[in-house]
Protein backbone atom coordinates (compact mmCIF):
# COMPACT_ATOMS: atom_id res chain seq x y z
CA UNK A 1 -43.13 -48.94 -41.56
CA UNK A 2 -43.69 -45.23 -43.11
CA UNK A 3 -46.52 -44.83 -40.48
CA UNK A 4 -44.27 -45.56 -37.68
CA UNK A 5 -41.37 -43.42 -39.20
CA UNK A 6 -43.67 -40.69 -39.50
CA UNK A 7 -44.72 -41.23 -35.16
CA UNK A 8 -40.78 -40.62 -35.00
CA UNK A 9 -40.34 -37.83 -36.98
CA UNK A 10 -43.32 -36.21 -35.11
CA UNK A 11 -41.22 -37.08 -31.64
CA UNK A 12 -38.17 -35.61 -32.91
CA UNK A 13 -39.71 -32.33 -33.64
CA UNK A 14 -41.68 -32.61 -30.19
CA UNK A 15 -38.48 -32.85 -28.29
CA UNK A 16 -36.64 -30.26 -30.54
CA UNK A 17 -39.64 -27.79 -29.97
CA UNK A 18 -39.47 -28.65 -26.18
CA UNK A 19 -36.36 -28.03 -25.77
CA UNK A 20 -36.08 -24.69 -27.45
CA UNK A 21 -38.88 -23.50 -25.08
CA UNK A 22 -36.96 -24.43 -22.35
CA UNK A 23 -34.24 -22.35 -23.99
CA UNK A 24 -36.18 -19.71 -24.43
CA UNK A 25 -37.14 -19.63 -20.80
CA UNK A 26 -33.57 -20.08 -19.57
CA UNK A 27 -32.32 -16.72 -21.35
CA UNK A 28 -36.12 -14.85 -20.00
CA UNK A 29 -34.97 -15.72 -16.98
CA UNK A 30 -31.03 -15.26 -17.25
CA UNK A 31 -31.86 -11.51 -18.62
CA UNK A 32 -34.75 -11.61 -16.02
CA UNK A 33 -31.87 -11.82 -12.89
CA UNK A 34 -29.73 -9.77 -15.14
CA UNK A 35 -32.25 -7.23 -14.43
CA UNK A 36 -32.96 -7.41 -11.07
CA UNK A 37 -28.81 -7.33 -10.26
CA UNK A 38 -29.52 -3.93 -12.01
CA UNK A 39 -32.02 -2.60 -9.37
CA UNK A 40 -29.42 -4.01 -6.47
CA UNK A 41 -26.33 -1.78 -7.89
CA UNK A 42 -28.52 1.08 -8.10
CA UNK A 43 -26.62 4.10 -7.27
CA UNK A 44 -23.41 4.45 -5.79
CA UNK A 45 -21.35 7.29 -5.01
CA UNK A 46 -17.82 7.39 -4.60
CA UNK A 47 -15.33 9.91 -2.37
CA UNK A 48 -11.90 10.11 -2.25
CA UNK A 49 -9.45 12.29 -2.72
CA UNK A 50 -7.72 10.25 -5.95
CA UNK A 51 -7.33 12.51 -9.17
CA UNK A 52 -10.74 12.79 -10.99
CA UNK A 53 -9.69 12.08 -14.27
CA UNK A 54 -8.02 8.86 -13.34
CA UNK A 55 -10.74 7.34 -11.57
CA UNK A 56 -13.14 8.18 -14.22
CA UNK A 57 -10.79 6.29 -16.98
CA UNK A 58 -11.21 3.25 -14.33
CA UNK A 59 -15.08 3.80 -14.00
CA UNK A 60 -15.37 3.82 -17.66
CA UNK A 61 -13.20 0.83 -17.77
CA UNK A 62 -15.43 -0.78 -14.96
CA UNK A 63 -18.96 0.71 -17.40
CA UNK A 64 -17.38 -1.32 -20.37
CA UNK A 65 -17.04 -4.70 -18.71
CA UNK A 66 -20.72 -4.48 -16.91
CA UNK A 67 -23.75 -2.00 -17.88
CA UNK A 68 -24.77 -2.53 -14.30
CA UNK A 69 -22.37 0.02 -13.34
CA UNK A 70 -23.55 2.75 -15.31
CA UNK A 71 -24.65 5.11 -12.09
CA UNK A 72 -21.40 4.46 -10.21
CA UNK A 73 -20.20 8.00 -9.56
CA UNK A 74 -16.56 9.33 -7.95
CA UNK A 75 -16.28 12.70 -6.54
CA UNK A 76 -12.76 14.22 -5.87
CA UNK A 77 -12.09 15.81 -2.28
CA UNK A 78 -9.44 17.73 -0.65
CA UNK A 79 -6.75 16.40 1.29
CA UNK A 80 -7.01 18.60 3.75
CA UNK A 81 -10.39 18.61 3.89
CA UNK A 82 -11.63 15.57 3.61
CA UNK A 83 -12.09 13.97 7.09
CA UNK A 84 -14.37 16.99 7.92
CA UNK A 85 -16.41 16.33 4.45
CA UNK A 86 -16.89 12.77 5.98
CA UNK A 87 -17.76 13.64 9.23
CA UNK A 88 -20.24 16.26 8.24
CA UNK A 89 -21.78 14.02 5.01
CA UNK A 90 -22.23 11.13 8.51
CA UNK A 91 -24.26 13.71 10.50
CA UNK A 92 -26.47 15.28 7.53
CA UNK A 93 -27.47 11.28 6.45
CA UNK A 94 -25.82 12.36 2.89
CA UNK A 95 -22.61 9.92 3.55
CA UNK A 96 -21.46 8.69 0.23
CA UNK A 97 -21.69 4.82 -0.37
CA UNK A 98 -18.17 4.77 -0.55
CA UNK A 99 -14.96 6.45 0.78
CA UNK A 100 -11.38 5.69 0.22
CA UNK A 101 -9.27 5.12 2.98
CA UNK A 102 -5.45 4.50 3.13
CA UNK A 103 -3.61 3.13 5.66
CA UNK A 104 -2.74 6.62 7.68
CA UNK A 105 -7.01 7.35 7.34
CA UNK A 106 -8.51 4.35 8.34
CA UNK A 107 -8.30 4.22 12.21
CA UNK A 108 -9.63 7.84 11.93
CA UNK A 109 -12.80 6.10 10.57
CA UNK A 110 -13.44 3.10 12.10
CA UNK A 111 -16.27 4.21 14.28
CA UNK A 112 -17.79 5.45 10.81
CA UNK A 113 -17.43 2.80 8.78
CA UNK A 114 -19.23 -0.81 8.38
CA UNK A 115 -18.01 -4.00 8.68
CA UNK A 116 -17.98 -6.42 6.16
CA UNK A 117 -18.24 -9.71 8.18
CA UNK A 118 -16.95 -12.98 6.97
CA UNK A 119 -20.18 -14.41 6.43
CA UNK A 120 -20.78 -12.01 3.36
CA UNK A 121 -16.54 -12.35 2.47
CA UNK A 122 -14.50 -15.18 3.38
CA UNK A 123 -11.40 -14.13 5.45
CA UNK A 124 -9.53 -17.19 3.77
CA UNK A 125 -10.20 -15.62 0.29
CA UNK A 126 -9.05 -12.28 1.11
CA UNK A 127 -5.76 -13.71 2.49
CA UNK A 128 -5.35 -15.92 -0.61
CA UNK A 129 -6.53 -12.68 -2.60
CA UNK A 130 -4.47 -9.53 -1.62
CA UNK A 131 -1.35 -8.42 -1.01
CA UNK A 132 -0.06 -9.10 2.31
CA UNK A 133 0.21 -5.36 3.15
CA UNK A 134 -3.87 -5.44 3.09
CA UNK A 135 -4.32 -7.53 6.04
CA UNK A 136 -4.28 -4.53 8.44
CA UNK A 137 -8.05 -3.75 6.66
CA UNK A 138 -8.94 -7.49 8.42
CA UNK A 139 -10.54 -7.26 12.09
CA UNK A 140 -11.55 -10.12 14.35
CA UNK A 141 -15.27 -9.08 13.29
CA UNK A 142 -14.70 -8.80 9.45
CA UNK A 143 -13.15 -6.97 6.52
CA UNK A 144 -12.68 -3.12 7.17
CA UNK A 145 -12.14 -1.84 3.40
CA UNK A 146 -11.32 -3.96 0.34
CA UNK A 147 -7.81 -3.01 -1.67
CA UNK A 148 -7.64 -0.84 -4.57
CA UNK A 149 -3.91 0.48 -4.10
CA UNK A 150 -0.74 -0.15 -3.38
CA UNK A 151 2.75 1.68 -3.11
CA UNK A 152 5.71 -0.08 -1.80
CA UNK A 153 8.82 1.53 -1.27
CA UNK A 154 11.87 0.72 -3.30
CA UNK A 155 15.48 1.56 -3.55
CA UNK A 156 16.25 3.70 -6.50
CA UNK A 157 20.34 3.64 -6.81
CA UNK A 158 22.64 5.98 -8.88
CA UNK A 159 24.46 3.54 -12.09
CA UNK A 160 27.26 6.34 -12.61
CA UNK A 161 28.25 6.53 -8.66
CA UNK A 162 28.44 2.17 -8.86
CA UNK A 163 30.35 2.31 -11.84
CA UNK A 164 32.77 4.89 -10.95
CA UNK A 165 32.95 3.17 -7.33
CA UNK A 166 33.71 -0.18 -9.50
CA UNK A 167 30.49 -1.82 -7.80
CA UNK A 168 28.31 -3.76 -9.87
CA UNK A 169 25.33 -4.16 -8.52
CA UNK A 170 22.98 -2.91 -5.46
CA UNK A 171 23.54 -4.59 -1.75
CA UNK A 172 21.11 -7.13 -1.01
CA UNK A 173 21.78 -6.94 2.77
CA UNK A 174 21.69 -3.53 4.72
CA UNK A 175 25.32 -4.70 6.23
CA UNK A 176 26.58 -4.08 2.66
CA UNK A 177 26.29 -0.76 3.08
CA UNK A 178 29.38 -0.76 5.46
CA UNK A 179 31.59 -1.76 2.92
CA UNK A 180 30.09 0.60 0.56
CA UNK A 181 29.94 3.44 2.49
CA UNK A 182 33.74 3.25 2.27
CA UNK A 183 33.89 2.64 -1.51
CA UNK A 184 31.47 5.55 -2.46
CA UNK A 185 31.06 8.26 0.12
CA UNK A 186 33.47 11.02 -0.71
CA UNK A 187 35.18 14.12 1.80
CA UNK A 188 37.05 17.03 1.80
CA UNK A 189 39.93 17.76 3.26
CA UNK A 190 37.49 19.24 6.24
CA UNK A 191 35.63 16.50 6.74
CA UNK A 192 32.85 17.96 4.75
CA UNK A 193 30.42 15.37 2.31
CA UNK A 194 30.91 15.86 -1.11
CA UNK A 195 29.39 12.56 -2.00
CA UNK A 196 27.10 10.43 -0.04
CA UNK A 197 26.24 6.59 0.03
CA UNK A 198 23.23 6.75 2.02
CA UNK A 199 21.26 9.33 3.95
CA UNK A 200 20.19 8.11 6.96
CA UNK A 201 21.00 8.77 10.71
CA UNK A 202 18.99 12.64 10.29
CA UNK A 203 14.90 13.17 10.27
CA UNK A 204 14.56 16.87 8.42
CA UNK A 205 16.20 16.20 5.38
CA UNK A 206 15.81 12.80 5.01
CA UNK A 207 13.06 12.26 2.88
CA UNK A 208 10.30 8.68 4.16
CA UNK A 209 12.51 8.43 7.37
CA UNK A 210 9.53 6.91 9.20
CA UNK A 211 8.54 4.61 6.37
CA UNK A 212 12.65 3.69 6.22
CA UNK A 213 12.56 2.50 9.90
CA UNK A 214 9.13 1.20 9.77
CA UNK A 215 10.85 -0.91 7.19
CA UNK A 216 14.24 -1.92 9.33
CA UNK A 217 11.95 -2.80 12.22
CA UNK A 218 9.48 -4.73 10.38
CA UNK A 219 12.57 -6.54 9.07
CA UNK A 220 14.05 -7.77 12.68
CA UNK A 221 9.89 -9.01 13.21
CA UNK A 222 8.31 -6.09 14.65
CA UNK A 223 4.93 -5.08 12.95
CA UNK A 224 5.03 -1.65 14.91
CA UNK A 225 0.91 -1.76 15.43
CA UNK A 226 -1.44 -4.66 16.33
CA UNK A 227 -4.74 -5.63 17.13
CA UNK A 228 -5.29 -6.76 21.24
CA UNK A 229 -8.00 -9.11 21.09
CA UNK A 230 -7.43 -9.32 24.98
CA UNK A 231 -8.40 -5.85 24.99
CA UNK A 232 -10.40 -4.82 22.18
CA UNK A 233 -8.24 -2.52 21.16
CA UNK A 234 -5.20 -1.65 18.97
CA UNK A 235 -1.66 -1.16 20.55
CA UNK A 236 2.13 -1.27 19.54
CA UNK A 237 4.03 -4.50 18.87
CA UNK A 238 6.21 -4.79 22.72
CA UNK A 239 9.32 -6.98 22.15
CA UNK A 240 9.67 -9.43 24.77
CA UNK A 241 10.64 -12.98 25.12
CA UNK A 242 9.65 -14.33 22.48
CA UNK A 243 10.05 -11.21 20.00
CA UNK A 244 13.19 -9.45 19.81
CA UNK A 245 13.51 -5.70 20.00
CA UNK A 246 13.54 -3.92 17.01
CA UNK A 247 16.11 -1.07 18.82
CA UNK A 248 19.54 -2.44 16.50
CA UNK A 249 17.00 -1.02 13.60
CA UNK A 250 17.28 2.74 15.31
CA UNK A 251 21.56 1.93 15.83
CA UNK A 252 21.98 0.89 12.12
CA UNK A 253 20.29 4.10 11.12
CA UNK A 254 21.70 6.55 12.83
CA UNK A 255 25.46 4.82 12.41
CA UNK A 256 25.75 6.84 9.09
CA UNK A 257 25.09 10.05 10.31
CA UNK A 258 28.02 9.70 13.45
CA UNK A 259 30.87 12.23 12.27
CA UNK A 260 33.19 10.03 14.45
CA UNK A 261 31.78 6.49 12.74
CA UNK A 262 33.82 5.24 9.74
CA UNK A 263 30.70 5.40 7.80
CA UNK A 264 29.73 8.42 8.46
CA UNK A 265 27.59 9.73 4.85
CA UNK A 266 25.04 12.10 5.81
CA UNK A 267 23.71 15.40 8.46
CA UNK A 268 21.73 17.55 9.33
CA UNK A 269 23.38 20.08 7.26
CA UNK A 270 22.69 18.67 4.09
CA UNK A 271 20.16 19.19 1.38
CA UNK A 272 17.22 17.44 1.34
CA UNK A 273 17.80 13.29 0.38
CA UNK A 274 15.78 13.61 -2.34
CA UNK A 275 17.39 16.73 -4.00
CA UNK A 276 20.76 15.56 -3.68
CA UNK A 277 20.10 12.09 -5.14
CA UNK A 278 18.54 14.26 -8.10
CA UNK A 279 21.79 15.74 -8.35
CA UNK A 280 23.77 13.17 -8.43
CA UNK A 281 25.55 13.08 -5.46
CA UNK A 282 23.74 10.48 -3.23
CA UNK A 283 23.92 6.78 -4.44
CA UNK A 284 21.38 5.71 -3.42
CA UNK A 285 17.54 7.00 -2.23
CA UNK A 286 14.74 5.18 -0.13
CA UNK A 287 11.38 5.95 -1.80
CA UNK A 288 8.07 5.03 -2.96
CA UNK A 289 7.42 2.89 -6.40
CA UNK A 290 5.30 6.43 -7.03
CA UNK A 291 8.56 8.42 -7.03
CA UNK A 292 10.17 7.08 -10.23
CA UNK A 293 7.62 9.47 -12.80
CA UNK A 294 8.93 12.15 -10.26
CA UNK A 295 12.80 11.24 -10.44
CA UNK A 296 12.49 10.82 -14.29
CA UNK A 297 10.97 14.24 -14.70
CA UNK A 298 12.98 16.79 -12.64
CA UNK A 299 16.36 14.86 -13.73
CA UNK A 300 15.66 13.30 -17.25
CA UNK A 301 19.80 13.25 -17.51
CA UNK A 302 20.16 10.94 -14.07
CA UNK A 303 21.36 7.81 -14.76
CA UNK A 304 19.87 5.79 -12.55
CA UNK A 305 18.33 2.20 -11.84
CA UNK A 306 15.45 0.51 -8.93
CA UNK A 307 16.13 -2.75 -6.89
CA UNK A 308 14.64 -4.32 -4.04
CA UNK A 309 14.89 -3.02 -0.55
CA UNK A 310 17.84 -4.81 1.27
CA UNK A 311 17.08 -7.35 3.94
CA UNK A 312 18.66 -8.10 7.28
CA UNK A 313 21.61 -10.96 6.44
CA UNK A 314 20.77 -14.21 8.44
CA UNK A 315 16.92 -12.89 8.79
CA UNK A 316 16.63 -12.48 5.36
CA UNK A 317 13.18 -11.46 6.52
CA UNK A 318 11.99 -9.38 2.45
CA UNK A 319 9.50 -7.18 4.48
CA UNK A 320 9.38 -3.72 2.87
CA UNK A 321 7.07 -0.80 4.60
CA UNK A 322 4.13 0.39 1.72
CA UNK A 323 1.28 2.34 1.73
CA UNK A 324 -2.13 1.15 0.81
CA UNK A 325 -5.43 2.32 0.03
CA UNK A 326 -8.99 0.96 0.26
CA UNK A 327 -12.89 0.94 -0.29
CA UNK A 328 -14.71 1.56 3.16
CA UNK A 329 -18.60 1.61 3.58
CA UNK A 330 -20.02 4.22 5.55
CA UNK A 331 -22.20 3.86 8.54
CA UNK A 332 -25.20 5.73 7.51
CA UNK A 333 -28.60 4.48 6.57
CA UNK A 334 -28.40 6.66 3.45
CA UNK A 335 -25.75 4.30 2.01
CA UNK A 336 -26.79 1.97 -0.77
CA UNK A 337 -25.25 -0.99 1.15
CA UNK A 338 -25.27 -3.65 -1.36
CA UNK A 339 -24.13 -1.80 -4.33
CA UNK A 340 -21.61 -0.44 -2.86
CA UNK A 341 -19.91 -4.08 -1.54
CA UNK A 342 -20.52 -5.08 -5.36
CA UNK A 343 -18.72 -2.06 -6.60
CA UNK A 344 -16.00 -2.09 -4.01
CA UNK A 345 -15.53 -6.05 -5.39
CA UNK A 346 -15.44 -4.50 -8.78
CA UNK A 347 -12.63 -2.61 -8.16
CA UNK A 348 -10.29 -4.82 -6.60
CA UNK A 349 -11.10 -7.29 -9.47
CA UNK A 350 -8.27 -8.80 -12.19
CA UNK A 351 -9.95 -6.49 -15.03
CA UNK A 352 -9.83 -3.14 -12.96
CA UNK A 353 -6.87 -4.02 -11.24
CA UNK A 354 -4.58 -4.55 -14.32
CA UNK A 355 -6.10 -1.52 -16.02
CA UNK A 356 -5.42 0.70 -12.90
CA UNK A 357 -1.79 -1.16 -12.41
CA UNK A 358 -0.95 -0.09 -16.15
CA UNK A 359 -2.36 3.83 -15.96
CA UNK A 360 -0.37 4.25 -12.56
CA UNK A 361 2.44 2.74 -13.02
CA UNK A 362 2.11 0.76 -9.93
CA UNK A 363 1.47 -2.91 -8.90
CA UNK A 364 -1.73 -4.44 -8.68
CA UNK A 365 -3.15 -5.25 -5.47
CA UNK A 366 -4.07 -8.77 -6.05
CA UNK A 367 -1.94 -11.90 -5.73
CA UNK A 368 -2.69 -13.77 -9.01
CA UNK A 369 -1.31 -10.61 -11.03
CA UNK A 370 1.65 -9.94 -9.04
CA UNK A 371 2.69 -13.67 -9.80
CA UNK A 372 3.28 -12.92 -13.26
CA UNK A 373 6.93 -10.87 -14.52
CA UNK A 374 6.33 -7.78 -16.38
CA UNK A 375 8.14 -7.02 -19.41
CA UNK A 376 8.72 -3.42 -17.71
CA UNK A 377 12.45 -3.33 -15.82
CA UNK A 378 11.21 -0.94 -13.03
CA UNK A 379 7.44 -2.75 -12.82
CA UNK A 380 9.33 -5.97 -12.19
CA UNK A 381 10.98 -4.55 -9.50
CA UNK A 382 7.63 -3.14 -7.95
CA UNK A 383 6.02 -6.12 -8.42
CA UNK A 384 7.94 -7.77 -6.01
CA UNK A 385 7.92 -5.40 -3.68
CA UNK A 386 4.35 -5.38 -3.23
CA UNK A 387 4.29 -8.80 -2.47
CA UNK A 388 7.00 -8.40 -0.22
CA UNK A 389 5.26 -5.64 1.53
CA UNK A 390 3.42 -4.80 5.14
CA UNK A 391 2.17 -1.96 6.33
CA UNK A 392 0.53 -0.61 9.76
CA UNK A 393 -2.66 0.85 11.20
CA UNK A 394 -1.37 4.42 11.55
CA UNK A 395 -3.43 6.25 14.52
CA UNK A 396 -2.36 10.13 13.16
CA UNK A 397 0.13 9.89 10.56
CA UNK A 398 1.26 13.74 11.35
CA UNK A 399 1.83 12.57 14.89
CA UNK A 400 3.82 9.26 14.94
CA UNK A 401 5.92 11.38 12.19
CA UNK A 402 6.59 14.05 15.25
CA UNK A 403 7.21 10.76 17.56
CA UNK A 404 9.86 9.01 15.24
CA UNK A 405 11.12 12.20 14.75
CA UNK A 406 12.14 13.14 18.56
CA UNK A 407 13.07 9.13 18.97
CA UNK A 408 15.77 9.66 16.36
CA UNK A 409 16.99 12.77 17.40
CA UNK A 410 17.44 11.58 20.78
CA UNK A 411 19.64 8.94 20.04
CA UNK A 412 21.37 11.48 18.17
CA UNK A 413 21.49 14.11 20.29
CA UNK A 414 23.23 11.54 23.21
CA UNK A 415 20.06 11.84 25.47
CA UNK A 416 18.70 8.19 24.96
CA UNK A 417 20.04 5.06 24.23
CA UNK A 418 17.74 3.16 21.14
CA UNK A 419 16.08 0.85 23.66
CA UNK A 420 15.15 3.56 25.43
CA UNK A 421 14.34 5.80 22.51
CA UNK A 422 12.02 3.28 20.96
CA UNK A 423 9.80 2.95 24.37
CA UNK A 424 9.10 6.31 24.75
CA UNK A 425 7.89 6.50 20.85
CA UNK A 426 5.71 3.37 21.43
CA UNK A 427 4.22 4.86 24.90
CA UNK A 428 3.46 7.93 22.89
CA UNK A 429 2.08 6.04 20.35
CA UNK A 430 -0.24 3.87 22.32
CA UNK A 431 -1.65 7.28 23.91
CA UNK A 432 -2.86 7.98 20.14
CA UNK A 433 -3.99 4.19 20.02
CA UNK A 434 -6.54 4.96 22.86
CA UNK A 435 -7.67 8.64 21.59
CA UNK A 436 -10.42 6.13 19.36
């Protein structure tokens, strides 16, 4: 009996033994493929024209979480300069591995950058992923930059106007501001505004006017551009049949700024949208979720709150325009290829996203975070609106500005009606469309 106790002792240890070797052999090769990951990130440079200092808090932050990022580098470039710098990094074979694009930049680039196809990343797991806004980076080929920012417009609204005008809250519906308009906007005895409800109707002094409209007409189910698969190409949304035209957008915009319309609350004459609702003398501004540092710093004193865009009442359609930003991959054969897809990865990740979502005071790109509530009044507010939002492929950003500018001022100027104004903008546009 002792002898065969001691045959199962000796067993025991055996299989301990054994399986600490295998142990053993597990972590070699666990720190083994740790390793070679290493090699694969390798280096990978970053361009953009972001702020350096912020993007090297976030590459710290990304550092911290992974040591494989250690030679992940950013380099700051000019706005105004920076689609040369591309160009001319393309034609040298010095491209960086990575280049941010927003929404305005990338159909400048898409015969210079790479397309991820769906093979490498699922097209169902960047819908289920990103914001909706994103979707424009999606081809019929494959993913054309991953998401790193967001900026959806909002509706900041004067408190002391609303409580002087007894209104309680915001309008949810843009036909609200009918009513309102008579509550709030306020003129002399010479039909001159001494307080305004809204500033629309004008293009010079009305600050986002494009984004404002892109918003209306998104609203009534226009998505302004779109990919033809037909023809390989991209082109504006045409109403139809089966899509309504988004022209009662242009009509409810330029109502306000009518002197013979009961609502009349803005023109041409007045200051700048933006410096009169810093004033206090404008109830209510159309901006950016990035505005409200802005707002709080040049007017500390204004009393004033954020709510959601309104919606069209029976649509109910929450669309809000917003502009987005995301990580491209160069064509080049001097890119580091697979480094830079895991970096761009990196940076749309939970970790990096809420990190970047706290230092900007903006929303995070990805669904999963913008389901939760933040504790932060105005962040709750931009958190819906970035799930709320869409956005557009814009062919020359400086151009469709010149195009929505002329469409409005025709219809204000009594030279076109808004059906007739919008075509002309979208022929013009299409023109850019095929300048690729």
């Amino acid at each position: 009996m002792k002898k065969n106790r001691s045959i199962f002792q000796w067993v025991v240890l055996g299989v301990f033994f054994f399986l600490a070797l295998i142990g053993f052999l597990l972590f070699s090769n666990y720190r083994g493929s740790s390793q070679r990951e290493k090699v694969q990130i390798g280096q990978v440079n970053i361009w953009g024209t972001l702020d350096r200092s912020l993007m090297e808090k976030v590459l710290t932050r990304l550092r911290e979480s992974n040591s494989i990022y250690q030679k992940v580098n950013y380099i700051e470039k000019s706005k105004e300069s920076y689609q040369q710098d591309i160009l001319e990094a393309l034609a040298a074979g010095e491209a960086p591995d990575l280049i941010l694009l927003s929404n305005e930049e990338i159909f400048h680039n898409l015969n210079k950058i790479r397309i991820i196809p769906y093979t490498s990343f699922n097209q169902r797991d960047f819908l289920n992923s990103y914001s909706d806004a994103f979707n424009i980076f999606l081809s019929d080929r494959g993913v054309l930059a991953f998401p790193f920012i967001i900026d959806p417009m909002v509706m900041y609204y004067n408190r002391s106007i609303f409580k002087t005008a007894a209104v309680p809250l915001p309008p949810k519906h843009w036909q609200e501001f009918f009513k309102l308009s008579k509550k709030i906007t306020i003129l002399d005895k010479n039909e001159n505004i001494k307080r305004a409800t809204i500033a629309f109707g004008e293009s010079s002094n009305v600050n986002n006017f494009k984004e404002i409209l892109s918003t209306l007409m998104m609203q009534l189910g226009n998505r302004i551009v779109v990919w033809d698969p037909s023809n390989y190409q991209y082109t504006t949304d045409r109403w139809g049949t089966d899509s309504p035209s988004p022209a009662p957008a242009l009509l409810f915009f330029t109502e306000f700024s009518n002197p013979t319309s009961q609502f009349y609350s803005w023109n041409r004459s007045m200051p700048d949208s933006l410096d009169y609702f810093l004033s206090g003398r404008l109830a209510v501004y159309f901006g950016f979720a990035s505005e409200a540092p802005k707002i709080r710093f040049k007017n500390p004193n204004l009393n004033f709150d954020v709510a959601e865009i309104p919606s069209v009442e029976k649509i109910d359609n929450k669309t809000v325009f917003a502009k987005v930003w995301g990580f491209a991959i160069p064509k080049s054969s001097s890119v580091n290829v697979d480094g830079a897809f895991r970096v761009a990865l990196a940076l749309s990740s939970d970790n990096i996203q809420d990190f970047l979502s706290r230092e900007l005071k903006l929303p995070p790109v990805r669904k999963n975070l913008l389901n939760q509530r933040p504790s932060d009044a105005f962040m709750d507010i931009f958190y819906r609106e970035a799930v709320y939002a869409g956005s557009f492929i814009d062919p020359d950003w400086r151009e469709t500005e010149k195009i929505f500018k002329f469409m409005i001022e025709s219809i204000t100027g009594g030279r076109a009606a808004p059906g007739e104004a919008l075509k002309t903008a979208f022929d013009e546009i299409d023109i850019l469309l095929q300048r690729k």
